[in-house]
Protein backbone atom coordinates (compact mmCIF):
# COMPACT_ATOMS: atom_id res chain seq x y z
CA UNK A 1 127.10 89.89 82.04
CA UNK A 2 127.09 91.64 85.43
CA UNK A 3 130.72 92.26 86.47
CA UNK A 4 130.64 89.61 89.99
CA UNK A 5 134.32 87.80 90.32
CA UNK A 6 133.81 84.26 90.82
CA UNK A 7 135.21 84.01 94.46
CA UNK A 8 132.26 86.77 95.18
CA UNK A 9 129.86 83.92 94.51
CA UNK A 10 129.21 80.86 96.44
CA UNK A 11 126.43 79.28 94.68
CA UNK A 12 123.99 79.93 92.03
CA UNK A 13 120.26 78.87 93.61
CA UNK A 14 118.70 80.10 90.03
CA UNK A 15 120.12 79.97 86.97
CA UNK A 16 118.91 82.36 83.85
CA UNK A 17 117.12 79.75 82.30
CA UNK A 18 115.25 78.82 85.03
CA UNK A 19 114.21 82.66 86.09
CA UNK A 20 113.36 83.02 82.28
CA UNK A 21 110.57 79.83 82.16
CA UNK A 22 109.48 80.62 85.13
CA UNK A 23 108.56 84.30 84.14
CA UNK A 24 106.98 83.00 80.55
CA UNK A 25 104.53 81.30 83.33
CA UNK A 26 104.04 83.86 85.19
CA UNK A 27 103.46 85.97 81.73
CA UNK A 28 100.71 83.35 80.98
CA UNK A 29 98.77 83.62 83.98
CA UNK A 30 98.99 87.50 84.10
CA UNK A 31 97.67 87.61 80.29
CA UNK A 32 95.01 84.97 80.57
CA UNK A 33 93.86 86.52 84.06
CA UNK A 34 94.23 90.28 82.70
CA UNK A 35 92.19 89.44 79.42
CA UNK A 36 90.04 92.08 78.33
CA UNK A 37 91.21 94.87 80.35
CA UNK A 38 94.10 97.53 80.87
CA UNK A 39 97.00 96.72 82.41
CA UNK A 40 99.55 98.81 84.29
CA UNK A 41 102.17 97.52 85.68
CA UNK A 42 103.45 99.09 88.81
CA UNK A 43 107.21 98.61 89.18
CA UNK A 44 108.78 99.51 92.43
CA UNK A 45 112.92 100.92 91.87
CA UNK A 46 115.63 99.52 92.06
CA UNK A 47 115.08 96.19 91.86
CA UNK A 48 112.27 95.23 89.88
CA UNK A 49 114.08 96.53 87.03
CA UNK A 50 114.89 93.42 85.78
CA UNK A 51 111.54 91.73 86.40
CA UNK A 52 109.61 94.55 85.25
CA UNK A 53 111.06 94.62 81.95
CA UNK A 54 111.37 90.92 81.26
CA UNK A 55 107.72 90.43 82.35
CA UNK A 56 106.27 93.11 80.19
CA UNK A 57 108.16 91.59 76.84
CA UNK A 58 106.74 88.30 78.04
CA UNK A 59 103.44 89.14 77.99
CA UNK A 60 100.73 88.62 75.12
CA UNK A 61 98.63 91.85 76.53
CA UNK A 62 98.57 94.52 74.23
CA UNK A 63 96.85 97.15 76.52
CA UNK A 64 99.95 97.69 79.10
CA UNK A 65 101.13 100.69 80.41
CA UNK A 66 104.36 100.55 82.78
CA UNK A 67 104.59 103.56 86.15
CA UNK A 68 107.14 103.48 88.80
CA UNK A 69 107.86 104.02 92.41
CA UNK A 70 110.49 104.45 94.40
CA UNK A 71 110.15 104.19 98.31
CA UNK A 72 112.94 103.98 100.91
CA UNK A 73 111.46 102.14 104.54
CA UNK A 74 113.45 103.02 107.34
CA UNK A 75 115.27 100.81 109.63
CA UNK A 76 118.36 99.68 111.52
CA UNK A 77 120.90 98.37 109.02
CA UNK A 78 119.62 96.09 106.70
CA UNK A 79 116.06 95.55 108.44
CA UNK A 80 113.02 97.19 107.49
CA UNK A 81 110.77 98.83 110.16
CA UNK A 82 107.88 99.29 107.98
CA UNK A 83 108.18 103.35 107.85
CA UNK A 84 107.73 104.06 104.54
CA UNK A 85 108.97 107.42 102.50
CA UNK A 86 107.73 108.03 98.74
CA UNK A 87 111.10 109.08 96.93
CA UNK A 88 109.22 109.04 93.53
CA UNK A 89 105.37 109.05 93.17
CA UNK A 90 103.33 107.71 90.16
CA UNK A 91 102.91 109.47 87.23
CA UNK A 92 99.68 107.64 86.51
CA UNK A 93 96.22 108.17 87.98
CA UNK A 94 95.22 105.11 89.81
CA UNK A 95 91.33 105.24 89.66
CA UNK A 96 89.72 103.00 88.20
CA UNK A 97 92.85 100.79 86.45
CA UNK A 98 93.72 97.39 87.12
CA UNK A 99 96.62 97.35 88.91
CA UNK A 100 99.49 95.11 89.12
CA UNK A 101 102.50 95.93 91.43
CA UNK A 102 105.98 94.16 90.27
CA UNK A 103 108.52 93.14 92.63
CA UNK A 104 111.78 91.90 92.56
CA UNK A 105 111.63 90.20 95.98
CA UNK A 106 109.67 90.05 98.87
CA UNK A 107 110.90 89.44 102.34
CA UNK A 108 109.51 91.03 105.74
CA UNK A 109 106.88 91.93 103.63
CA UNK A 110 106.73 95.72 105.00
CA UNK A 111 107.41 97.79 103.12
CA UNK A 112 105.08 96.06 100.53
CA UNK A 113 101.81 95.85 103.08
CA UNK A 114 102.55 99.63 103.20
CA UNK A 115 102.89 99.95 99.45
CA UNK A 116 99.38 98.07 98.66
CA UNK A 117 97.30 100.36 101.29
CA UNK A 118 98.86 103.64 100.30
CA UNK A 119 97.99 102.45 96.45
CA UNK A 120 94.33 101.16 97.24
CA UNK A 121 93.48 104.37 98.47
CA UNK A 122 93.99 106.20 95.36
CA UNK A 123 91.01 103.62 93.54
CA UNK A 124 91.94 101.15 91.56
CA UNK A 125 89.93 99.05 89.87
CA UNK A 126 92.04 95.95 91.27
CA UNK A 127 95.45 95.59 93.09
CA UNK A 128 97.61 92.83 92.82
CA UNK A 129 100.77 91.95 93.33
CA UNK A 130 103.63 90.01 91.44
CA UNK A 131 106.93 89.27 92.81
CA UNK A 132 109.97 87.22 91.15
CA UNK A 133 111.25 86.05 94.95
CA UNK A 134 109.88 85.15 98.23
CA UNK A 135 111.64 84.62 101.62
CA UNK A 136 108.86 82.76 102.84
CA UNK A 137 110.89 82.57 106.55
CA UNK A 138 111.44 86.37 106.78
CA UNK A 139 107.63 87.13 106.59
CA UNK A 140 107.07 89.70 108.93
CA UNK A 141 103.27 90.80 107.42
CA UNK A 142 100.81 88.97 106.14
CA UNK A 143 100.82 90.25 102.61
CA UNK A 144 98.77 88.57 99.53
CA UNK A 145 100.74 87.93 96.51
CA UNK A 146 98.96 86.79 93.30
CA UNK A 147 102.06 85.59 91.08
CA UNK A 148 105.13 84.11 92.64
CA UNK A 149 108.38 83.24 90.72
CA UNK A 150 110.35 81.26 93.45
CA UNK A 151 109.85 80.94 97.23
CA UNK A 152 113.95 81.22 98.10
CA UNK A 153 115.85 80.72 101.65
CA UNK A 154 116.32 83.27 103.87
CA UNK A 155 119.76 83.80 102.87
CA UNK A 156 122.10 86.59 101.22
CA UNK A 157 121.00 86.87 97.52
CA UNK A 158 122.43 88.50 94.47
CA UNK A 159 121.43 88.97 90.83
CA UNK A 160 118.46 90.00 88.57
CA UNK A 161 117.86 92.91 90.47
CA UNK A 162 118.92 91.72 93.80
CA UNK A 163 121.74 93.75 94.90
CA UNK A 164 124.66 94.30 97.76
CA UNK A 165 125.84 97.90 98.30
CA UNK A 166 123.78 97.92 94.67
CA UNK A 167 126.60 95.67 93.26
CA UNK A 168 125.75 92.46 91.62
CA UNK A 169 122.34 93.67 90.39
CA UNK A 170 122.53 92.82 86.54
CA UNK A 171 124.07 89.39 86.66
CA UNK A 172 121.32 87.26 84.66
CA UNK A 173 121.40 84.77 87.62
CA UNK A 174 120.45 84.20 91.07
CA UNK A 175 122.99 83.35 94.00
CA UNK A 176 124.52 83.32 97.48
CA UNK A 177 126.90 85.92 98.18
CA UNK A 178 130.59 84.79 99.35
CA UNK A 179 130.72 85.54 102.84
CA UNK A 180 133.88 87.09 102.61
CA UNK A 181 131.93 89.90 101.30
CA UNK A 182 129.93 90.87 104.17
CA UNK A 183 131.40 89.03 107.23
């Protein structure tokens, strides 16, 4: 899977196996604290691909529906400045739903903070959030995540989802990029 030479990799932090358990936990607490009501999952594109569509076959909860957004935050390089542009709204009324947003990785934190108030506006029922990866150290807002996968280093990742000049994306496993690469 994913098409990553092996020099391009210096180590593998998460392996599929892990990322997989870890999600059938995550599944379980999203089911058991989602019991009862509708479900939609809020994916945000590119990355949350992967998570998106592992965590929805995980789950138990037969009332999901799946929307998506894509949003581009402005910045210099590869930091975010928190100035948010909707490339592709929802498709899905908000009001009223239970909503859970599904991330592939959270670092500054941003773009996300931006995400949950522009979402909370439109009336949902609840708002939560659910993210495969944390960079705890890059935390530039404050933002309140309900389901966490892995806290990870504030380091150069690739894999399940995470990308580089959107290569690397769909290898099944997490790791640090060769610097090589990027140096």
């Amino acid at each position: 899977m994913g098409s990553a030479q092996p020099s391009d990799i210096a180590k593998v932090l998460l392996t599929e196996e892990q990322i997989a358990t870890r999600l059938g936990e995550m599944a379980a607490d999203v089911d058991r604290d989602y019991q009862g009501r509708d479900l939609l999952l809020v994916g945000v594109l590119k990355g949350a691909v992967m998570v998106m569509a592992d965590l929805s076959r995980a789950l138990q909860h037969e009332t999901v529906a799946m929307d998506w957004m894509a949003v581009s935050s402005y910045g210099s390089g590869t930091r975010s400045s928190g100035v948010v542009r909707i490339l592709k709204d929802l498709d899905t009324d908000l009001e009223g739903r239970h909503v859970l947003i599904v991330e592939d990785i959270i670092d500054s934190g941003l773009t996300l903070s931006w995400l949950i108030s522009n979402l909370k506006s439109r009336g949902p029922a609840s708002l939560e959030v659910a993210t495969m990866f944390r960079k705890p150290e890059a935390a530039q807002a404050d933002v309140d995540v309900r389901y966490v996968g892995f806290d990870l280093p504030n380091e150069f990742l690739v894999g399940y989802g995470l990308d580089w000049a959107e290569k690397y994306r769909t290898l099944p496993y997490v790791a640090t990029l060769a610097p090589h690469l990027y140096s």
